[in-house]
Protein backbone atom coordinates (compact mmCIF):
# COMPACT_ATOMS: atom_id res chain seq x y z
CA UNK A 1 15.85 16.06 -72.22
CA UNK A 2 19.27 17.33 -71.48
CA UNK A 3 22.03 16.37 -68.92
CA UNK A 4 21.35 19.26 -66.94
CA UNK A 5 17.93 18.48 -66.89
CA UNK A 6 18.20 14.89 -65.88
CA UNK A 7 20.71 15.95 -62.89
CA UNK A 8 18.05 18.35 -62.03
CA UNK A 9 15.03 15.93 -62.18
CA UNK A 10 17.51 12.77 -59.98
CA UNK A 11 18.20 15.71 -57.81
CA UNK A 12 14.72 16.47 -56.70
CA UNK A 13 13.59 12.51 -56.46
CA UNK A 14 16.62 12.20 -53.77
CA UNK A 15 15.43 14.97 -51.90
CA UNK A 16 12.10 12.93 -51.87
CA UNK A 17 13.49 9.87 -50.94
CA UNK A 18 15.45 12.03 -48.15
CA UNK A 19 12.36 13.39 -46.45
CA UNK A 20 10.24 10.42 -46.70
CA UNK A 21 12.87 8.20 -44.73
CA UNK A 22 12.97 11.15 -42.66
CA UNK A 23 9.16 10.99 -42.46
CA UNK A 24 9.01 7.05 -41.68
CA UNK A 25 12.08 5.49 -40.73
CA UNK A 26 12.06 1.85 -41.15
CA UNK A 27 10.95 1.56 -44.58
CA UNK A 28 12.51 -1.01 -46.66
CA UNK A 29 14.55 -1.11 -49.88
CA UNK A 30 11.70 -2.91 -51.80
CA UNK A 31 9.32 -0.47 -50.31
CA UNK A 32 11.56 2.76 -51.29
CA UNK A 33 11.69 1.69 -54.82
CA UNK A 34 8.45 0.88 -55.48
CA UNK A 35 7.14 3.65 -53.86
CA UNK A 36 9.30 5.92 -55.87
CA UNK A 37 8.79 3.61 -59.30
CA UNK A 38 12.07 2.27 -59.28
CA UNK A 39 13.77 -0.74 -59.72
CA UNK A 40 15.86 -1.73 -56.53
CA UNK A 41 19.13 -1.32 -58.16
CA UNK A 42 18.26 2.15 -59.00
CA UNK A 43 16.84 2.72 -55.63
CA UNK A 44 19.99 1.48 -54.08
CA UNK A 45 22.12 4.12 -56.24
CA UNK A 46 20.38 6.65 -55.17
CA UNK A 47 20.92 5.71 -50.94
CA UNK A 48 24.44 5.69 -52.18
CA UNK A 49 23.95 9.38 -53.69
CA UNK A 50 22.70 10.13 -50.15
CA UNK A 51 25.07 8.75 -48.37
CA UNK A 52 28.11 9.47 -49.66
CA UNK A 53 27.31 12.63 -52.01
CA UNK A 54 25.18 14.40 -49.68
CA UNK A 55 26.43 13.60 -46.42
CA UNK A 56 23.67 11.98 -44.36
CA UNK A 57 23.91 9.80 -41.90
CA UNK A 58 21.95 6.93 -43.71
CA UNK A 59 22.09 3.52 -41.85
CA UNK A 60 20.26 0.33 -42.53
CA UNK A 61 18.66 -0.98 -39.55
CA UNK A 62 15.26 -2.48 -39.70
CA UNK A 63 15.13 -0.83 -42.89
CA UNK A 64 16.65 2.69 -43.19
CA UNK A 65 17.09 5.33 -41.33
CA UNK A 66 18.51 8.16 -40.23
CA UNK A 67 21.65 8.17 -37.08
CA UNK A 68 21.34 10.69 -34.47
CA UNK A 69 23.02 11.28 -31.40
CA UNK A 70 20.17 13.38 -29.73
CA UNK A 71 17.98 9.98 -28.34
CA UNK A 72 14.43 11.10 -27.10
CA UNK A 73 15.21 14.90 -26.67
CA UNK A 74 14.03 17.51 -29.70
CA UNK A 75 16.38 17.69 -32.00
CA UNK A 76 17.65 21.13 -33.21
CA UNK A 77 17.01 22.54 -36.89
CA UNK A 78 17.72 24.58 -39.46
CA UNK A 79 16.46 27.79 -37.47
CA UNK A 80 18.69 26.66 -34.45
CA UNK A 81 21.57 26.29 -36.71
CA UNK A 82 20.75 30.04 -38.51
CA UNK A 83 20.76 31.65 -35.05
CA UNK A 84 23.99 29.93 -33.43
CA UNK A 85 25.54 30.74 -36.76
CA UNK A 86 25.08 34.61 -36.05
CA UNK A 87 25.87 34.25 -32.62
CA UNK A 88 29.25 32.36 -33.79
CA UNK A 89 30.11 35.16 -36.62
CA UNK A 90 29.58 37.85 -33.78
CA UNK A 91 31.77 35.93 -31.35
CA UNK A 92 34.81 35.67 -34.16
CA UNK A 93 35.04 39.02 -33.65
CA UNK A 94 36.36 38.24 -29.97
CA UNK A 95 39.95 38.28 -30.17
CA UNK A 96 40.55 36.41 -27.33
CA UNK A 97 38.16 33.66 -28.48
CA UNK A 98 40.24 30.79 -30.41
CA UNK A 99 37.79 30.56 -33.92
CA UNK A 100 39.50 27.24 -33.95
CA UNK A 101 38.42 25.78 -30.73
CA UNK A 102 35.13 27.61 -31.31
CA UNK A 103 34.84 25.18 -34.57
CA UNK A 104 35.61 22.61 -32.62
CA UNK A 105 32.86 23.31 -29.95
CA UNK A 106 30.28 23.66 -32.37
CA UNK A 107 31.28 20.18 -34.43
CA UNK A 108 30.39 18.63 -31.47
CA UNK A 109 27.11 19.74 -31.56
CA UNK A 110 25.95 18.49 -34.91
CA UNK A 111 24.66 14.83 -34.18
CA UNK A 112 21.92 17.00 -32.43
CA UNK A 113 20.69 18.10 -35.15
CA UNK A 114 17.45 16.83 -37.54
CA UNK A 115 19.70 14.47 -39.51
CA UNK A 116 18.22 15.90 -43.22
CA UNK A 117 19.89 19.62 -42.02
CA UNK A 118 23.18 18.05 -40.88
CA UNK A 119 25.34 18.46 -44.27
CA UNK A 120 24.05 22.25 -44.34
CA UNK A 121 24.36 23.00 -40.67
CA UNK A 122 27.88 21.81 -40.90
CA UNK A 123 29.63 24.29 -43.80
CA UNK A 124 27.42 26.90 -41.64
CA UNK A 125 29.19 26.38 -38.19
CA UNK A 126 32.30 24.51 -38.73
CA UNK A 127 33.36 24.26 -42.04
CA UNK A 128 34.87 27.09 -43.45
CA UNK A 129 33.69 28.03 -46.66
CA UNK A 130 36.67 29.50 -49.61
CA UNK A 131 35.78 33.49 -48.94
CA UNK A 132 33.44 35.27 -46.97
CA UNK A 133 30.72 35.44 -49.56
CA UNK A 134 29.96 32.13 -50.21
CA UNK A 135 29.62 31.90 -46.17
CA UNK A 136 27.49 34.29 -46.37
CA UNK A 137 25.11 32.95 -49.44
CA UNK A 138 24.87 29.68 -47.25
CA UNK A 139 23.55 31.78 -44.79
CA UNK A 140 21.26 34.26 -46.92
CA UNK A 141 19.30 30.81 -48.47
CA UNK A 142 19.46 29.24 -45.21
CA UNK A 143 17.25 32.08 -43.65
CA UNK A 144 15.07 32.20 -46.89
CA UNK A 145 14.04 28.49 -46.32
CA UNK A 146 13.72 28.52 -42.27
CA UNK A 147 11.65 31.64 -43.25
CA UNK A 148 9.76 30.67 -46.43
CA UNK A 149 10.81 33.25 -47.98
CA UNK A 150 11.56 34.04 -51.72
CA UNK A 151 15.05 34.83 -53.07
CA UNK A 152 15.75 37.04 -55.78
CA UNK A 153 18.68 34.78 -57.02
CA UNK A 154 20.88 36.94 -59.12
CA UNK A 155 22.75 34.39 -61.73
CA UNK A 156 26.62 34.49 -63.00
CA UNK A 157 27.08 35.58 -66.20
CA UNK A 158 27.73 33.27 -67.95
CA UNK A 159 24.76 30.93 -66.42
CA UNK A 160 22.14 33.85 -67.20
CA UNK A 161 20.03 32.66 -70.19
CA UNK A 162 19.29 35.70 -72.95
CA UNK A 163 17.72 38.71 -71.09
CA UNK A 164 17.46 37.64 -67.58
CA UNK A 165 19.49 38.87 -64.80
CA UNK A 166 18.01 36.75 -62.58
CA UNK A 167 15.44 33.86 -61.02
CA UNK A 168 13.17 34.82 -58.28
CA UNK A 169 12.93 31.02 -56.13
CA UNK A 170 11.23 30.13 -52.77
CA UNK A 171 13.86 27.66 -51.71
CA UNK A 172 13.01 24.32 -50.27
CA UNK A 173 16.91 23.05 -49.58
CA UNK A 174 20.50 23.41 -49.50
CA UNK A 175 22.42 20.31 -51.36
CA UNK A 176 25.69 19.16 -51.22
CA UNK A 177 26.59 17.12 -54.44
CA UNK A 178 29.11 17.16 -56.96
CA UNK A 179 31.66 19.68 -55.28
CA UNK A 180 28.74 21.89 -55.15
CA UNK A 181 25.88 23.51 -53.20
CA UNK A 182 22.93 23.34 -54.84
CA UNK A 183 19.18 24.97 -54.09
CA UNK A 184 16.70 23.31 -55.04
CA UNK A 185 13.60 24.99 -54.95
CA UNK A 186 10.16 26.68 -56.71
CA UNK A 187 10.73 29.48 -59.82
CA UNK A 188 7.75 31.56 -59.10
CA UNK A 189 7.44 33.01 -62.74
CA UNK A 190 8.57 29.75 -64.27
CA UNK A 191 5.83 27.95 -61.84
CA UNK A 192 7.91 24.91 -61.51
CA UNK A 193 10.72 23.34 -59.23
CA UNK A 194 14.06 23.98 -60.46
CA UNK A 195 17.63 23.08 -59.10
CA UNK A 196 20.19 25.90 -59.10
CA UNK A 197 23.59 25.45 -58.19
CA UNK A 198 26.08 27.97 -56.71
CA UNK A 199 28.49 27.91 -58.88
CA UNK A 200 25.90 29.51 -61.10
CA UNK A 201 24.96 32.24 -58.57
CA UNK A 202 26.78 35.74 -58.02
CA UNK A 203 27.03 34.73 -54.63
CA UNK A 204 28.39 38.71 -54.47
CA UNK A 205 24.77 40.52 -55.00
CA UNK A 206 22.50 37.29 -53.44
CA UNK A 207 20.09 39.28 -51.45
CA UNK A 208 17.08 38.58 -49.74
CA UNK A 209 13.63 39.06 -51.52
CA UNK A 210 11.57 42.08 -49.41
CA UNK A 211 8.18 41.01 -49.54
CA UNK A 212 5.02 39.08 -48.45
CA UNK A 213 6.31 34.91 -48.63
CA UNK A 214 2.42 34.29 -48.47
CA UNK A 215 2.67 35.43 -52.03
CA UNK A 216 5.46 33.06 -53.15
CA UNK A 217 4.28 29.59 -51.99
CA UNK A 218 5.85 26.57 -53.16
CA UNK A 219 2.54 25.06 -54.29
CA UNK A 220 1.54 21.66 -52.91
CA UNK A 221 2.83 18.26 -54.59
């Protein structure tokens, strides 16, 4: 198996271990790791991964658990974050509207968000991103995963393996890691999960896939 493969296959355990503290907080270290078939050291790297690589706000308290500053009320998601993004990029356009203090307004709101979507929801309101293109990818795959739907992910050159163009993938997340972003989703014609970072997209042509979603469904675990 290669590197690539190995990043890709530590990549998608993470995510695991991401929603199910998300799913049960509280669980312990020992628990984690032999849940997941690991050895607590590994286990421990990988809270380290999420931590500090990805961003989340990981704390151990009666086992671990994810920090949020929303208490008892609903906490805002990705779908929120999609539709305050829009309303931001339309009120840019304001020039009597500071985009700075606008940034600032909005970083204010992300502790209210569902902890897993805090990284993403953060480049999509208040970081901004090197050109308006990659801001925009962020917020092409975000809509494909608050809708389910399948992206026709066009690749780079020179990441596009011998006669495709291409890789059509329901996405499941948005990852920061390694200086990156990277989906991680379902290939629908390679029927497996696959990691795909951006570096390797043409953020340039990444469009949305027209279609029925019912027809790309990430099959169940």
């Amino acid at each position: 198996m290669d590197r690539k493969r190995l990043l890709s296959d530590r990549l998608q355990r993470i995510w695991a271990i991401v929603e199910r503290i998300d799913q049960e907080p509280g669980l312990s270290r020992s628990q984690l790791a032999a849940e997941f078939s690991l050895s607590e050291r590994q286990l421990q790297a990988d809270l380290v991964v999420i931590r500090e690589q990805l961003g989340f706000p990981l704390h151990r308290q009666r086992g671990y658990r994810f920090a949020t500053g929303a208490g008892n009320h609903p906490q805002l998601d990705l779908r929120d974050a999609v539709v305050i993004a829009e309303v931001a990029r339309g009120a840019c356009a304001n020039p009597d509207l500071s985009t700075v203090a606008l940034r600032e307004t909005l970083a204010r709101l992300i502790p209210a968000f569902h902890a897993p979507t805090q990284p993403l929801v953060r480049a999509l309101l208040v970081e901004p991103g090197p050109d308006d293109a990659f801001v925009s990818a962020l917020r092409t795959i975000a809509s494909a995963i608050v809708e389910k739907e399948p992206l026709a992910i066009p690749l780079a050159t020179a990441s596009r393996p011998p006669g495709s163009g291409e890789i059509l993938v329901a996405p499941r997340a948005l990852v920061p890691i390694g200086g990156d972003w990277v989906v991680l989703g379902y290939a629908v014609e390679l029927q497996r999960v696959v990691t795909v970072g951006l570096h390797d997209i043409d953020v340039e042509l990444l469009g949305r896939m027209a279609g029925d979603p019912a027809e790309h469904q990430d099959p169940e675990p």
